[in-house]
Protein backbone atom coordinates (compact mmCIF):
# COMPACT_ATOMS: atom_id res chain seq x y z
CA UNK A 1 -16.93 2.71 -2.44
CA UNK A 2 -17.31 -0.67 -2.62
CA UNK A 3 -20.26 -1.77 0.65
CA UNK A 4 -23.15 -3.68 0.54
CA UNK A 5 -25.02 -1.67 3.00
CA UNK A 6 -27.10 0.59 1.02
CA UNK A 7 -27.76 3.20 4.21
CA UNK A 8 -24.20 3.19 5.36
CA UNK A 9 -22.55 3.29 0.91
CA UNK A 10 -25.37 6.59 1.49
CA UNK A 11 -23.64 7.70 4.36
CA UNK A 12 -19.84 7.72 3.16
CA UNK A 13 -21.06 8.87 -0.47
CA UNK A 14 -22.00 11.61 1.31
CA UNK A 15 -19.54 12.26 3.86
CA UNK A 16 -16.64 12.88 0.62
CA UNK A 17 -19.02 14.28 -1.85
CA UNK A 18 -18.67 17.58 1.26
CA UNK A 19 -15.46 17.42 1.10
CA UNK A 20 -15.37 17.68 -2.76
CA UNK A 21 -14.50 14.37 -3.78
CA UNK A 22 -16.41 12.57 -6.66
CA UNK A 23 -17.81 9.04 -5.06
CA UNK A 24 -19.29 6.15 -6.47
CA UNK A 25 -20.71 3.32 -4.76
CA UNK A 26 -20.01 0.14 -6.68
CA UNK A 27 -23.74 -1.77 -7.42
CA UNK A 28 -22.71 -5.37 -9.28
CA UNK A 29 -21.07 -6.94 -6.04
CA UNK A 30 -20.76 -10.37 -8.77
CA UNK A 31 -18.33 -8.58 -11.11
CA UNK A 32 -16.58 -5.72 -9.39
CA UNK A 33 -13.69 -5.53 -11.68
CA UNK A 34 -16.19 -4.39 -14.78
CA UNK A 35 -16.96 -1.82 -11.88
CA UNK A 36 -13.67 -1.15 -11.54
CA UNK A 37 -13.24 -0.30 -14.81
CA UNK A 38 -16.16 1.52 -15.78
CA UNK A 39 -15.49 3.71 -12.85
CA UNK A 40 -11.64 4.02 -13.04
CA UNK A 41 -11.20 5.11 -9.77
CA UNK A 42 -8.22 7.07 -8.05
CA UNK A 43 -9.02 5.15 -5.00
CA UNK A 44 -11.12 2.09 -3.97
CA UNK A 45 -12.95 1.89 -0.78
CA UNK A 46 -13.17 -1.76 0.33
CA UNK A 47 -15.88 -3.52 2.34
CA UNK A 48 -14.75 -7.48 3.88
CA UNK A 49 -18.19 -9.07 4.54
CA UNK A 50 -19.77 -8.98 0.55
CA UNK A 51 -22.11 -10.84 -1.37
CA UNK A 52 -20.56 -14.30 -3.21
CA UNK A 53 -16.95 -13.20 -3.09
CA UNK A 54 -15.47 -11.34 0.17
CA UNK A 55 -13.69 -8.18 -0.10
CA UNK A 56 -9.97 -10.02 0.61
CA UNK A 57 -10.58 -12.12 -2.80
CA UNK A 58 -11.84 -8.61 -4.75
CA UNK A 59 -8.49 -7.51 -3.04
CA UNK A 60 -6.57 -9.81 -4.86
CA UNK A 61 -8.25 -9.33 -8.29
CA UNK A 62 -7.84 -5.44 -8.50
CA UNK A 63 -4.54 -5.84 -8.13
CA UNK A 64 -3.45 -8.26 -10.78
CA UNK A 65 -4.98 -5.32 -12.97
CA UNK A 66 -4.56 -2.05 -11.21
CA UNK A 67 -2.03 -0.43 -8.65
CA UNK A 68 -5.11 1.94 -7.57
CA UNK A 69 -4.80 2.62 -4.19
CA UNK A 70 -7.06 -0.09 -1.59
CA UNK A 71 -8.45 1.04 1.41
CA UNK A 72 -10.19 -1.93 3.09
CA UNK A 73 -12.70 -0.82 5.39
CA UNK A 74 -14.16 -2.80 7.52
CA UNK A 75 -15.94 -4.30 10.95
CA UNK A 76 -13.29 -7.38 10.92
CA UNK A 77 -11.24 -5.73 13.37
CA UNK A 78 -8.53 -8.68 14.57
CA UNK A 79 -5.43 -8.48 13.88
CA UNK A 80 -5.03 -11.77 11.35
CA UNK A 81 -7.82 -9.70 9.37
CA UNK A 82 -5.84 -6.71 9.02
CA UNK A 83 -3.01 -8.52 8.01
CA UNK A 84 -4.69 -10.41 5.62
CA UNK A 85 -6.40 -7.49 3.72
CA UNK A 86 -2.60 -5.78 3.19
CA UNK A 87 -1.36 -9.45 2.22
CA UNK A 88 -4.12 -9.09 -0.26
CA UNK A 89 -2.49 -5.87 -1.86
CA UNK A 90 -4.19 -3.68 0.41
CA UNK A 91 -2.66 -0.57 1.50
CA UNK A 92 -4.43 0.43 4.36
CA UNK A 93 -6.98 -0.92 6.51
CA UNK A 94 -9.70 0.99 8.90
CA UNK A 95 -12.40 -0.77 11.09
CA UNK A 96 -15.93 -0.18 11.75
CA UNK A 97 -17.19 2.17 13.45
CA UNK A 98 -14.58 4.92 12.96
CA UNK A 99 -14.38 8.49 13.07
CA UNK A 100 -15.22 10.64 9.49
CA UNK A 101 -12.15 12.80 10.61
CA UNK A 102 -10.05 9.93 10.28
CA UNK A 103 -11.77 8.45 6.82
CA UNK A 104 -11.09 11.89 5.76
CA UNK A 105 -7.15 12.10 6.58
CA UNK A 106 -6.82 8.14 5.11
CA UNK A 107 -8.68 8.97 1.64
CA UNK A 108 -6.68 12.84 1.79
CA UNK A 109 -3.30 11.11 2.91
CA UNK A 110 -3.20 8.51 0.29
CA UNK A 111 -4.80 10.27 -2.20
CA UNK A 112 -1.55 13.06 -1.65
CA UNK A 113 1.23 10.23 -1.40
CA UNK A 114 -0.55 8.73 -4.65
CA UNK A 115 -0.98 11.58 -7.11
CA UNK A 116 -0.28 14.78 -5.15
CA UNK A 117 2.34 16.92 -3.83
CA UNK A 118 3.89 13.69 -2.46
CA UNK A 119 3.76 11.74 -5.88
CA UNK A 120 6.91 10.70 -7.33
CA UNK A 121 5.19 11.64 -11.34
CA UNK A 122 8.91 11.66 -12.74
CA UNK A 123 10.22 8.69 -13.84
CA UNK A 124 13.28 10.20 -14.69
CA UNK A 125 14.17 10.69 -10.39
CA UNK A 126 15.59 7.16 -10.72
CA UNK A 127 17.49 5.58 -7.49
CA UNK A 128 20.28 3.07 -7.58
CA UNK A 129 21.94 1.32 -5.29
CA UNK A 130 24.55 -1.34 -7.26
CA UNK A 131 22.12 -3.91 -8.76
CA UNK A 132 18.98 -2.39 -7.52
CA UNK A 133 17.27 0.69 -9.36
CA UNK A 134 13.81 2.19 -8.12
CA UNK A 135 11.74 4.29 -11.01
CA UNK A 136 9.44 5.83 -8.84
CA UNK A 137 7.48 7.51 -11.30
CA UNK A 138 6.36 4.32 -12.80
CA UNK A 139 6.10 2.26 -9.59
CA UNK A 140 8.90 -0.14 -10.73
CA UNK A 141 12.20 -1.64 -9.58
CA UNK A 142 14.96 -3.57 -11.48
CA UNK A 143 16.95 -6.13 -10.06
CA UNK A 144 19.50 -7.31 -12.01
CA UNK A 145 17.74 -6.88 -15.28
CA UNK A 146 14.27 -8.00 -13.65
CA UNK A 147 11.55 -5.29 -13.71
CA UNK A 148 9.38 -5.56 -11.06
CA UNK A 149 6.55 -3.74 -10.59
CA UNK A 150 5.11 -2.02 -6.73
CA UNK A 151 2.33 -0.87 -5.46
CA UNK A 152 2.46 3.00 -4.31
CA UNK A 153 3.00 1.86 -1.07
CA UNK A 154 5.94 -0.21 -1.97
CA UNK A 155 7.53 2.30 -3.95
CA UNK A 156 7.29 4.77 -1.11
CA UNK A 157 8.67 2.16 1.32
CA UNK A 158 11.38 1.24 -0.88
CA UNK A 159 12.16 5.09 -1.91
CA UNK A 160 12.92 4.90 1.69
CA UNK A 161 15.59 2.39 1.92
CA UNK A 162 17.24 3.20 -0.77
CA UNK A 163 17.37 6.74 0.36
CA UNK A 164 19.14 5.38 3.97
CA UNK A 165 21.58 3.26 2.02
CA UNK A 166 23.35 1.35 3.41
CA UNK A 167 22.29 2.05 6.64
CA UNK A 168 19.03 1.19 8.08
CA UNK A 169 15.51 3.04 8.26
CA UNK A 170 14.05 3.51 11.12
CA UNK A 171 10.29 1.86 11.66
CA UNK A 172 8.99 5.68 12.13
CA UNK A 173 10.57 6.99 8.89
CA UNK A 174 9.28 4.16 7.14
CA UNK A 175 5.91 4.81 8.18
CA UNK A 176 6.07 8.60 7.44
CA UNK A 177 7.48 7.80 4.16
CA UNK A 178 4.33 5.49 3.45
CA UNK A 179 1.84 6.70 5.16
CA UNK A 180 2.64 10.66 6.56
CA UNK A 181 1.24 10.24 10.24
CA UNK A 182 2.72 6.99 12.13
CA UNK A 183 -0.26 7.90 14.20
CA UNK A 184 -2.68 7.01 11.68
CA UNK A 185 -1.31 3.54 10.92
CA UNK A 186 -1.29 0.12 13.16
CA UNK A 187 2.39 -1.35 13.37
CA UNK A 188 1.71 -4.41 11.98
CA UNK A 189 0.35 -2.32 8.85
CA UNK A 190 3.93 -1.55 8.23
CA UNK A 191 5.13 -4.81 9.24
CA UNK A 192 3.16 -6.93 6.56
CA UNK A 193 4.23 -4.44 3.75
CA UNK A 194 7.51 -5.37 4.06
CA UNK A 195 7.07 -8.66 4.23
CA UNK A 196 5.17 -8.31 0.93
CA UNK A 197 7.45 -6.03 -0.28
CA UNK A 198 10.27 -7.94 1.07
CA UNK A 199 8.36 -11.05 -1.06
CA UNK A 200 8.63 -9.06 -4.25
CA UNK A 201 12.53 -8.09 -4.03
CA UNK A 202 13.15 -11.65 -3.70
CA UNK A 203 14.08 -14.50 -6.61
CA UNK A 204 15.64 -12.28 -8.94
CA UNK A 205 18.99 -11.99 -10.94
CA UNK A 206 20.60 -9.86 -8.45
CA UNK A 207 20.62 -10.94 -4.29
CA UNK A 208 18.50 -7.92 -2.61
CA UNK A 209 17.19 -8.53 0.66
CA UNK A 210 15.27 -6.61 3.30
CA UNK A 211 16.49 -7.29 6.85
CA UNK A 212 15.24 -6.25 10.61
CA UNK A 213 17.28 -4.36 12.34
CA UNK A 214 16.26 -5.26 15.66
CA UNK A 215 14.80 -2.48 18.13
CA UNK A 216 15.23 -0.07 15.27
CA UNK A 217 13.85 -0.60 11.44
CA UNK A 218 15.12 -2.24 8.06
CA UNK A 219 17.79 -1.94 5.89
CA UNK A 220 18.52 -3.15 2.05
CA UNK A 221 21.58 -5.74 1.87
CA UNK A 222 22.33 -5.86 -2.45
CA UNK A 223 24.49 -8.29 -3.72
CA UNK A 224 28.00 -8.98 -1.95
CA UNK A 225 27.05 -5.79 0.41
CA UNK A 226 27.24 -6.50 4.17
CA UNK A 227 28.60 -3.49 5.82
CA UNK A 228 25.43 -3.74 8.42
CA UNK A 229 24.24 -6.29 10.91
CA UNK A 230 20.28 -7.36 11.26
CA UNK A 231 17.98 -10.26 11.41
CA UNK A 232 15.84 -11.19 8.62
CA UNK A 233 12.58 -11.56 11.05
């Protein structure tokens, strides 16, 4: 847990220590990657508003070392901040004040889709789709020859797709794919992971794109394949 006020790091400490998870509230706001990895955590609770650096910037540096799980939580509630945190390798974002109840299902849900019963642990349940094949077990995709390496979310997202091949997913089996409960998630949560996953696919040896299928959801296009229509919004 990673919040710079002491009374309310306390309070959420608390709140999952009840519920039987093991939580630590991060101290050296200067350098929290050595927190990072002195803790080792399975998930990372993220605060905006922080000493020196803000929580979008600590965003950024967890991930160039760790696909851990983000959680940004915090009292920037517009919508540019939201999409900014998931930009920032986020994978969810909750605002201040919110209910425990729903704290609960976010840390439970990812926590599941990460190591659980909804983990892909198996690297050997490979999908391919012509020039595009998804490891799931080790978060990775290769593109023509080009490993490429997802978040959880990502990999859930793009387990997804390439499950639907070649025809489109829908924006609510997307979402459960991701994230369980669409009712759990904003839209533009889902919206700005594609477009980062979308951002990741992109520039390699082999043509893969992600395209809108308007009024509905996405679909992949690989290589020479265009047996579906779709914007690229």
């Amino acid at each position: 847990m990673v919040e710079d006020d002491a009374a309310l790091a306390r309070g959420i400490v608390g709140l999952l220590g009840r519920y039987q998870y093991d939580c630590t509230a991060a101290s050296d706001f200067g350098n929290l990657l050595r927190e990072v990895e002195r803790v080792d955590p399975d998930v990372v609770l993220l605060d905006v508003n922080l000493p020196r650096y803000d929580g979008f910037y600590w965003c950024r540096r967890i991930r160039e070392v760790s696909k851990v799980p983000i959680i940004i939580v915090s009292a920037r509630d517009a919508t540019g901040d939201q999409v900014r945190g998931i930009e920032s390798g986020a994978d969810d974002y909750l605002t201040k004040p919110f209910d425990p109840e729903l704290l609960l299902a976010k840390v439970g849900g990812v926590i599941r889709r990460a190591y659980g019963e909804l983990s892909s642990t198996d690297a050997d349940d490979a999908l391919t789709a012509r020039d595009l094949t998804l490891l799931p077990g080790r978060q990775l995709a290769v593109i023509g020859g080009d490993e490429v390496e997802l978040s959880f979310t990502e990999t859930k997202l793009l387990q997804a797709l390439l499950h639907r091949y070649p025809d489109a997913a829908s924006r609510e089996q997307l979402l459960v794919s991701a994230w369980e409960d669409a009712a759990y998630v904003e839209d533009n949560t889902l919206t700005v992971n594609i477009r980062r996953l979308r951002g990741r696919l992109s520039g390699r040896r082999a043509a893969v794109e992600l395209r809108a299928v308007r009024g509905y959801g996405y679909r992949l296009v690989i290589g020479a394949d265009d047996s579906g229509g779709g914007s690229t919004a």
